[in-house]
C-alpha atoms as a PDB file:
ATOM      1  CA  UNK A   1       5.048  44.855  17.986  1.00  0.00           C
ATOM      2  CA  UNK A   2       3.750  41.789  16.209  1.00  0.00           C
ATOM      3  CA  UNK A   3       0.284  39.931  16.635  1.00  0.00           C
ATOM      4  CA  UNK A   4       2.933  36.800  18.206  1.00  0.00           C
ATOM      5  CA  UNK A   5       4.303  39.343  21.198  1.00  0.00           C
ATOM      6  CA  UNK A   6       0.935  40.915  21.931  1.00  0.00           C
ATOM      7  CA  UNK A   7      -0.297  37.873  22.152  1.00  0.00           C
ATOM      8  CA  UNK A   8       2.821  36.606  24.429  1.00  0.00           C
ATOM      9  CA  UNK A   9       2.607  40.127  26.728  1.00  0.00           C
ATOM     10  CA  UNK A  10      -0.801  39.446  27.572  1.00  0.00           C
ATOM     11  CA  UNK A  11      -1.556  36.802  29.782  1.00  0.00           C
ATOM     12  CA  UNK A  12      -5.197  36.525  29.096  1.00  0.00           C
ATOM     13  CA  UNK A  13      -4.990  36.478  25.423  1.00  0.00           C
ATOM     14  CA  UNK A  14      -2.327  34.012  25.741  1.00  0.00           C
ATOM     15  CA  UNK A  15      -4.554  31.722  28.114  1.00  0.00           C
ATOM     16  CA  UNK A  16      -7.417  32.029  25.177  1.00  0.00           C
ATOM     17  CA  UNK A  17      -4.819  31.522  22.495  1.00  0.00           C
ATOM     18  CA  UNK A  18      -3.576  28.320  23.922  1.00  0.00           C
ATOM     19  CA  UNK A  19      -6.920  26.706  24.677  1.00  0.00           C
ATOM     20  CA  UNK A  20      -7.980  27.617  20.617  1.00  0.00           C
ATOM     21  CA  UNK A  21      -4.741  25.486  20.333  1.00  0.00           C
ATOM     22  CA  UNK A  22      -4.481  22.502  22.519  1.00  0.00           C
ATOM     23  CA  UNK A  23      -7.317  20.680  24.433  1.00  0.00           C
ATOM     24  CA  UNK A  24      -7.732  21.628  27.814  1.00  0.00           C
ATOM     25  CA  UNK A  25      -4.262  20.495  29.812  1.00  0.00           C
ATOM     26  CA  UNK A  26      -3.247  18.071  26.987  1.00  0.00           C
ATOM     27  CA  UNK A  27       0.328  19.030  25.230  1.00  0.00           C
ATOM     28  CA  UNK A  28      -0.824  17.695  21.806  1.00  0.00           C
ATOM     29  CA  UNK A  29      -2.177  20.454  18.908  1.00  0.00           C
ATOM     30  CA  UNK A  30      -6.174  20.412  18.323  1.00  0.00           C
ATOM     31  CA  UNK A  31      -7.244  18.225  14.906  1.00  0.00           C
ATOM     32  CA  UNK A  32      -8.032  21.755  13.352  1.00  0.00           C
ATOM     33  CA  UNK A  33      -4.015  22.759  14.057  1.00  0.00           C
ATOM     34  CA  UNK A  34      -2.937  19.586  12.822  1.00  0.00           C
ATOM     35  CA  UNK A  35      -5.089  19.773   9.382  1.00  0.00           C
ATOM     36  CA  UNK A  36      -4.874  23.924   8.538  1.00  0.00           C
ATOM     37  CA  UNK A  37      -1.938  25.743  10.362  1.00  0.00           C
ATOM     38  CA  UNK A  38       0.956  22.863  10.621  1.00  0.00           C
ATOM     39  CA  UNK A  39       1.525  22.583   6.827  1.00  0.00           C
ATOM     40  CA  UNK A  40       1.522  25.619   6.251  1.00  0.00           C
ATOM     41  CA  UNK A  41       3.938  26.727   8.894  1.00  0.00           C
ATOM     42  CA  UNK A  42       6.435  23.945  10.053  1.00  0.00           C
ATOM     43  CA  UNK A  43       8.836  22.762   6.786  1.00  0.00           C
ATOM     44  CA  UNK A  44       9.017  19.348   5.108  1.00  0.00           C
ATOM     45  CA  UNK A  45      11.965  18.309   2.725  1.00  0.00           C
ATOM     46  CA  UNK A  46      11.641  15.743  -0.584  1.00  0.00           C
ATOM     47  CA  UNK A  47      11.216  12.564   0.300  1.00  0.00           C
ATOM     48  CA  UNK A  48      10.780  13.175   3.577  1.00  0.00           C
ATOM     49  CA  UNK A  49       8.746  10.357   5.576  1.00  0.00           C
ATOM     50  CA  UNK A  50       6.772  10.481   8.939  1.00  0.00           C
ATOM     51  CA  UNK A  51       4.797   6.895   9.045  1.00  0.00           C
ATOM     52  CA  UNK A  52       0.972   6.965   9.489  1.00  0.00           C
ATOM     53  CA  UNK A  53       1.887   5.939  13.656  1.00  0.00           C
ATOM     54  CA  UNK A  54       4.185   8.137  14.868  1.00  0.00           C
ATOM     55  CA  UNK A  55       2.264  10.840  17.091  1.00  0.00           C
ATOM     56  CA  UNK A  56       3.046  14.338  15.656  1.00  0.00           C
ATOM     57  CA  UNK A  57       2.664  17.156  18.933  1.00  0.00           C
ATOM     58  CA  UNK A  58       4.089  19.951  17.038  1.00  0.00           C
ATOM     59  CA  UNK A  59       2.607  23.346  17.658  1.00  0.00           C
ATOM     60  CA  UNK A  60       3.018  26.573  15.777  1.00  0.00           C
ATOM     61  CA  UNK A  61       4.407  28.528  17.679  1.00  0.00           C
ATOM     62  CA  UNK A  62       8.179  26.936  17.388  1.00  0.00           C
ATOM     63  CA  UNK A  63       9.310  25.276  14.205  1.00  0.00           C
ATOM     64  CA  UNK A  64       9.798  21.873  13.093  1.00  0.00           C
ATOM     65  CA  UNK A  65      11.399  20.898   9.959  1.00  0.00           C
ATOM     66  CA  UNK A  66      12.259  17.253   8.569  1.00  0.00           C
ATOM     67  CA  UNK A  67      14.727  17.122   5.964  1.00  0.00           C
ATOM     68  CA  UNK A  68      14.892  15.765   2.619  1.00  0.00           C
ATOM     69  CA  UNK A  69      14.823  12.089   2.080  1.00  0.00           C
ATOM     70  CA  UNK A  70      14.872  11.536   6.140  1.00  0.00           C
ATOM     71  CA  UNK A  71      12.122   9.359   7.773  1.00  0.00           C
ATOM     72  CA  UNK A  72      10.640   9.385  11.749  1.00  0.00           C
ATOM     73  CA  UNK A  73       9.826   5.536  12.247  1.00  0.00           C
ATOM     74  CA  UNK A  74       6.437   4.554  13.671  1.00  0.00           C
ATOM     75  CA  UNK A  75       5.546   4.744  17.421  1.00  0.00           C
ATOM     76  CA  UNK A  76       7.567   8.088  17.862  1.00  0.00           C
ATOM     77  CA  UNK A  77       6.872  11.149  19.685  1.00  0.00           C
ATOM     78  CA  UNK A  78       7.319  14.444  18.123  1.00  0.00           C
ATOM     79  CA  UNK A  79       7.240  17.385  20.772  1.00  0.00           C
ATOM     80  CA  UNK A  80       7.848  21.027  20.069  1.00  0.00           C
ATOM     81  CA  UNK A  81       5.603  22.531  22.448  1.00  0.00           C
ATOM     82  CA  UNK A  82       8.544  24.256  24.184  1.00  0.00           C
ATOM     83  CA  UNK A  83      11.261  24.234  21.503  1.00  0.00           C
ATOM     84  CA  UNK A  84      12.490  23.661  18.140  1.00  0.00           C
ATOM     85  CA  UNK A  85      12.662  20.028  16.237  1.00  0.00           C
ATOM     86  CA  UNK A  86      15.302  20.548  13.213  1.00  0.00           C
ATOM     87  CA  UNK A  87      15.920  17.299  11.753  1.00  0.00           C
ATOM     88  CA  UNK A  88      18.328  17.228   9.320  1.00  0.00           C
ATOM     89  CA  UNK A  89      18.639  15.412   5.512  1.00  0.00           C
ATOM     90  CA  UNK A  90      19.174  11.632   4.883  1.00  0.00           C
ATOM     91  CA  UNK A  91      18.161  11.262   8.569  1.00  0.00           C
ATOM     92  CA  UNK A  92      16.286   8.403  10.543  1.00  0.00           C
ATOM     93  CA  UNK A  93      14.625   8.197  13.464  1.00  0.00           C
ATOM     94  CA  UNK A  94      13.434   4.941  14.759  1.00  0.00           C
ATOM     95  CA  UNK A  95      10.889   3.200  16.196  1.00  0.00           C
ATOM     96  CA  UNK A  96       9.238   3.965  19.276  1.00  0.00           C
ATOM     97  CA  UNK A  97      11.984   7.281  19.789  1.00  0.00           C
ATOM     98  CA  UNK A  98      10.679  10.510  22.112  1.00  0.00           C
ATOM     99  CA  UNK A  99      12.313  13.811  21.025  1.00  0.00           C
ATOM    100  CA  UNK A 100      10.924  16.713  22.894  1.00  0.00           C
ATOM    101  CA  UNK A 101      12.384  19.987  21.959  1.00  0.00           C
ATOM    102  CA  UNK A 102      14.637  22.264  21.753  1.00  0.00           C
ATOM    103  CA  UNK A 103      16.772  18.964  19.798  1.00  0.00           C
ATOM    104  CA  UNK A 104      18.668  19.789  16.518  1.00  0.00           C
ATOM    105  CA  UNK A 105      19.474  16.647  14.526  1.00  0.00           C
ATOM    106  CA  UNK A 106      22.116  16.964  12.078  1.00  0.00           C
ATOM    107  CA  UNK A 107      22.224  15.232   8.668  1.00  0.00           C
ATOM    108  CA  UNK A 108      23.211  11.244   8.447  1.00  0.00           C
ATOM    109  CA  UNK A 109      22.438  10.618  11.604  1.00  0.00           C
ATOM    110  CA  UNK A 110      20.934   7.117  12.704  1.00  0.00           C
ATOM    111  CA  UNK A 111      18.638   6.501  16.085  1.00  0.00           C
ATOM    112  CA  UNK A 112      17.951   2.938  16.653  1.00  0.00           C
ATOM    113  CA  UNK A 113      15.060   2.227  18.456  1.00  0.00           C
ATOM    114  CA  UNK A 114      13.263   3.678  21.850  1.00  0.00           C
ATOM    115  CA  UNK A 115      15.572   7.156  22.092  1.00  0.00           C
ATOM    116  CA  UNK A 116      14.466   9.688  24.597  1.00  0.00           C
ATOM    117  CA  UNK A 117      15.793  13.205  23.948  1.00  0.00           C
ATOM    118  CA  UNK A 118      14.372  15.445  25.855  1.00  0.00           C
ATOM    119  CA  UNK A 119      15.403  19.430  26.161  1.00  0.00           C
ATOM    120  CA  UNK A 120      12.545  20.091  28.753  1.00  0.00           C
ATOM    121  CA  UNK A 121      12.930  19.695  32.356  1.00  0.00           C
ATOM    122  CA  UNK A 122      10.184  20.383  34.986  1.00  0.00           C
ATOM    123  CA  UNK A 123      10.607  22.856  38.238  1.00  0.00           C
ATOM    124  CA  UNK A 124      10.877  20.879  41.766  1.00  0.00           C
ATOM    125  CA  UNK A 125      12.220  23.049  44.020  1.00  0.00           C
ATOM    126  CA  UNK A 126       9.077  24.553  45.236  1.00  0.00           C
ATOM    127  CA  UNK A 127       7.757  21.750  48.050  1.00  0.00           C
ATOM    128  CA  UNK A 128       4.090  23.656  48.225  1.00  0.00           C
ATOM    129  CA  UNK A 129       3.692  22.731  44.465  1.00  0.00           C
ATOM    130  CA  UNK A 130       3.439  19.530  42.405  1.00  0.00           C
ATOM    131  CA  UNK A 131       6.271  19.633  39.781  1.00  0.00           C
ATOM    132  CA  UNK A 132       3.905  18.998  36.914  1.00  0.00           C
ATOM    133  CA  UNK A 133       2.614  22.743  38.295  1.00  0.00           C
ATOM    134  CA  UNK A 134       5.862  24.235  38.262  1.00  0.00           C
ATOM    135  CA  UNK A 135       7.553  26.384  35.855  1.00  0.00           C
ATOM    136  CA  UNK A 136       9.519  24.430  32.526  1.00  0.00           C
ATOM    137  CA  UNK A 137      13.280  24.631  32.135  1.00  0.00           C
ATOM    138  CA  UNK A 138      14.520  23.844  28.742  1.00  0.00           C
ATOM    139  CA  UNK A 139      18.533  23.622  27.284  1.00  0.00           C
ATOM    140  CA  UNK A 140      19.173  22.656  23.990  1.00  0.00           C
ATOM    141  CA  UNK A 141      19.990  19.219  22.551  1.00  0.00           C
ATOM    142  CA  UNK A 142      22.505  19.330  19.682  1.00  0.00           C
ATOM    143  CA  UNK A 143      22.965  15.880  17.724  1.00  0.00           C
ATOM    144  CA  UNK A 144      26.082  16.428  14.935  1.00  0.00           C
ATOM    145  CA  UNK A 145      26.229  15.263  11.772  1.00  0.00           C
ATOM    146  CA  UNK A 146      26.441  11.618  11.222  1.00  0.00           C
ATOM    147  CA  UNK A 147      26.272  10.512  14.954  1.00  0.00           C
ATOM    148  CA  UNK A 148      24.912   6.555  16.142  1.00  0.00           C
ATOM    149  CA  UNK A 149      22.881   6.281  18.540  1.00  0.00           C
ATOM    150  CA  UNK A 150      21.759   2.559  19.846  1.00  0.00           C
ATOM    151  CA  UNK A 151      18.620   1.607  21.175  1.00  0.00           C
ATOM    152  CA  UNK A 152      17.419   2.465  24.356  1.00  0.00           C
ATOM    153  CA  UNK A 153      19.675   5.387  24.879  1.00  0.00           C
ATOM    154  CA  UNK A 154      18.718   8.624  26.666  1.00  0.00           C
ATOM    155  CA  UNK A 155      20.149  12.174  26.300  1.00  0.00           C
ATOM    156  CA  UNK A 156      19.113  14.736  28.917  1.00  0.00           C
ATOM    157  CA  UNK A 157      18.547  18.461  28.241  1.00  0.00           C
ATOM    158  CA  UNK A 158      21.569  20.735  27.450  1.00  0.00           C
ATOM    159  CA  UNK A 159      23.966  18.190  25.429  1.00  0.00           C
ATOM    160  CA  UNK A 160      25.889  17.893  22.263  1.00  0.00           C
ATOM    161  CA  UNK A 161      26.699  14.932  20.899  1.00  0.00           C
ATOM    162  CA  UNK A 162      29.771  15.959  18.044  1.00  0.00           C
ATOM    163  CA  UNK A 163      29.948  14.433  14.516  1.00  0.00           C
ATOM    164  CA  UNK A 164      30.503  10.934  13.674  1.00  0.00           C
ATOM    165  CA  UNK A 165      30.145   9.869  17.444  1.00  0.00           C
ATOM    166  CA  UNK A 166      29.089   6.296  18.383  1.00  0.00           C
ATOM    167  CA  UNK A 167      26.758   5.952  21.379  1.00  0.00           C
ATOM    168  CA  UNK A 168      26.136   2.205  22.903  1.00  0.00           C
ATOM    169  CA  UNK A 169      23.014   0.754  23.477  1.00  0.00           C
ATOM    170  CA  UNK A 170      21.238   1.316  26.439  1.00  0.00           C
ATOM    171  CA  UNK A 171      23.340   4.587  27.487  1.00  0.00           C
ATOM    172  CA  UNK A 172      22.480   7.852  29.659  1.00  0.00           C
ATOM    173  CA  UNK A 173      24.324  10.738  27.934  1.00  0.00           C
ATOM    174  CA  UNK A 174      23.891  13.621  30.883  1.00  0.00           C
ATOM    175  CA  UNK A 175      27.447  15.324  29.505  1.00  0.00           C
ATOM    176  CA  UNK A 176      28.575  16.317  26.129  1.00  0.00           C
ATOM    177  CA  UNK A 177      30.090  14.017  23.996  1.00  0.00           C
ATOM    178  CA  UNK A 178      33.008  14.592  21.604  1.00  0.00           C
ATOM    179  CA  UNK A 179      33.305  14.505  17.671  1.00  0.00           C
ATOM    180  CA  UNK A 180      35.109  11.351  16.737  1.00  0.00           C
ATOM    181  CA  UNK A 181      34.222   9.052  19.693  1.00  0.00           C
ATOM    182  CA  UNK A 182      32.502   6.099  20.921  1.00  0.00           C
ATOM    183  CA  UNK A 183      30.315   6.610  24.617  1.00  0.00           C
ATOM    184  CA  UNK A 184      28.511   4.059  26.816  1.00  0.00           C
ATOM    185  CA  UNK A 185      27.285   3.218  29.920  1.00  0.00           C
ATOM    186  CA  UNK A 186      25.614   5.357  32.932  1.00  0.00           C
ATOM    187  CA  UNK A 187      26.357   7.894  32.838  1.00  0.00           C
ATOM    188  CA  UNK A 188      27.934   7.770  29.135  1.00  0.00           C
ATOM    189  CA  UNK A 189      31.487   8.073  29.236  1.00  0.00           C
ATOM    190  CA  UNK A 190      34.467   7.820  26.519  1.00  0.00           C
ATOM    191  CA  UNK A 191      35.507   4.621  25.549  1.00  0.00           C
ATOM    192  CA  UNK A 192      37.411   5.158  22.569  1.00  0.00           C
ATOM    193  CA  UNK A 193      38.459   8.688  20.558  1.00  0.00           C
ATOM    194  CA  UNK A 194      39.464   8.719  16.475  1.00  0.00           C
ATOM    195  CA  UNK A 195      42.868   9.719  16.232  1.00  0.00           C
ATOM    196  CA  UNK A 196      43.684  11.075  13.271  1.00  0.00           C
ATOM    197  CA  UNK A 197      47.397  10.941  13.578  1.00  0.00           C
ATOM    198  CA  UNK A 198      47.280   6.997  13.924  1.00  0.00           C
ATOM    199  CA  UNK A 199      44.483   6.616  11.650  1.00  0.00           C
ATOM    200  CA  UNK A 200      42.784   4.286  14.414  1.00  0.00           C
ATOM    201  CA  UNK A 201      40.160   4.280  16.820  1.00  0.00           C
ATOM    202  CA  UNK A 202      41.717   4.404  20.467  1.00  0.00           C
ATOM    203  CA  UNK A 203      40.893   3.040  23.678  1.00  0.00           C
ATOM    204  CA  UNK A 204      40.720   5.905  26.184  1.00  0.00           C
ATOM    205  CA  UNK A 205      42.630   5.150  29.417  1.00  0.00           C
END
């Protein structure tokens, strides 16, 4: 057993590992995290670019990796205190965008500004307990290769957006979206499907 599952199998040295690692009730890394352990651990590619504003939460204990020549604009939130950030190559994300893990971000992919993807959800169902108290859920986010996503657009836990989709402005994905397709609206639905027969993007009826 490594020192990561003791550590995990035993609640008080978990407790005392976390508070070494975040300030008390705050999910943002202590300075010391930030300066020694994160570049050693999490991955960076050439060229990569996060600007001097963007607010970096990432933890060690899940990965992050930016990939070569991709950028995260200024006024974003970077959040893998419960799962993974993969960002792929030749990849921006934009101003002011929230991305709380688990979310996999393929290569070519454009966010415009003030995206919220978010792979954690909070327990309710207990009445006796505030939900901020209650146990996290998380489900993957899975952004394809080369997808669009407008400004202002939010994609709940447990989606997949597929390669070379197109979602509008100001959309609420809460169901997988297709490869090849254009989505808007709330909730997101299919407006129009590449079909590769025609060689033409088609209105869905």
């Amino acid at each position: 057993m490594g020192v990561k599952d003791k550590i995990k199998g035993n609640p008080k040295l978990k407790k005392l590992a976390i508070w070494a690692l975040t300030p008390n009730r705050q999910p943002r890394p202590r300075t010391w995290v930030k300066l020694f352990v994160n570049p050693f651990k999490h991955k960076r590619g050439k060229h990569s670019v996060v600007r001097k504003r963007t607010r970096m939460d990432v933890f060690p204990w899940n990965n992050f990796v930016l990939g070569s020549n991709s950028t995260i604009e200024d006024f974003a939130t970077i959040n893998n205190g419960v799962g993974d950030i993969i960002i792929g190559n030749n990849t921006r994300i934009g101003l002011g965008n929230t991305l709380i893990g688990p979310v996999t971000v393929g290569n070519n992919v454009i966010f415009a500004q003030n995206i919220v993807c978010s792979g954690l959800n909070h327990g309710y169902e207990d009445i006796h307990t505030p939900p901020k108290d209650q146990p996290t859920v998380s489900k993957p986010i899975l952004i394809e290769d080369e997808v669009w996503i407008g400004a202002n657009t939010t994609v709940v836990a447990g989606v997949t957006i597929g390669k070379h989709a197109v979602i509008a402005a100001g959309s609420v994905v809460t169901k997988s979206v297709p490869p090849f397709s254009v989505a808007a609206g709330n909730p997101a639905r299919i407006l129009k499907q590449y079909n590769r027969e025609s060689g033409q993007w088609e209105r869905v009826k």
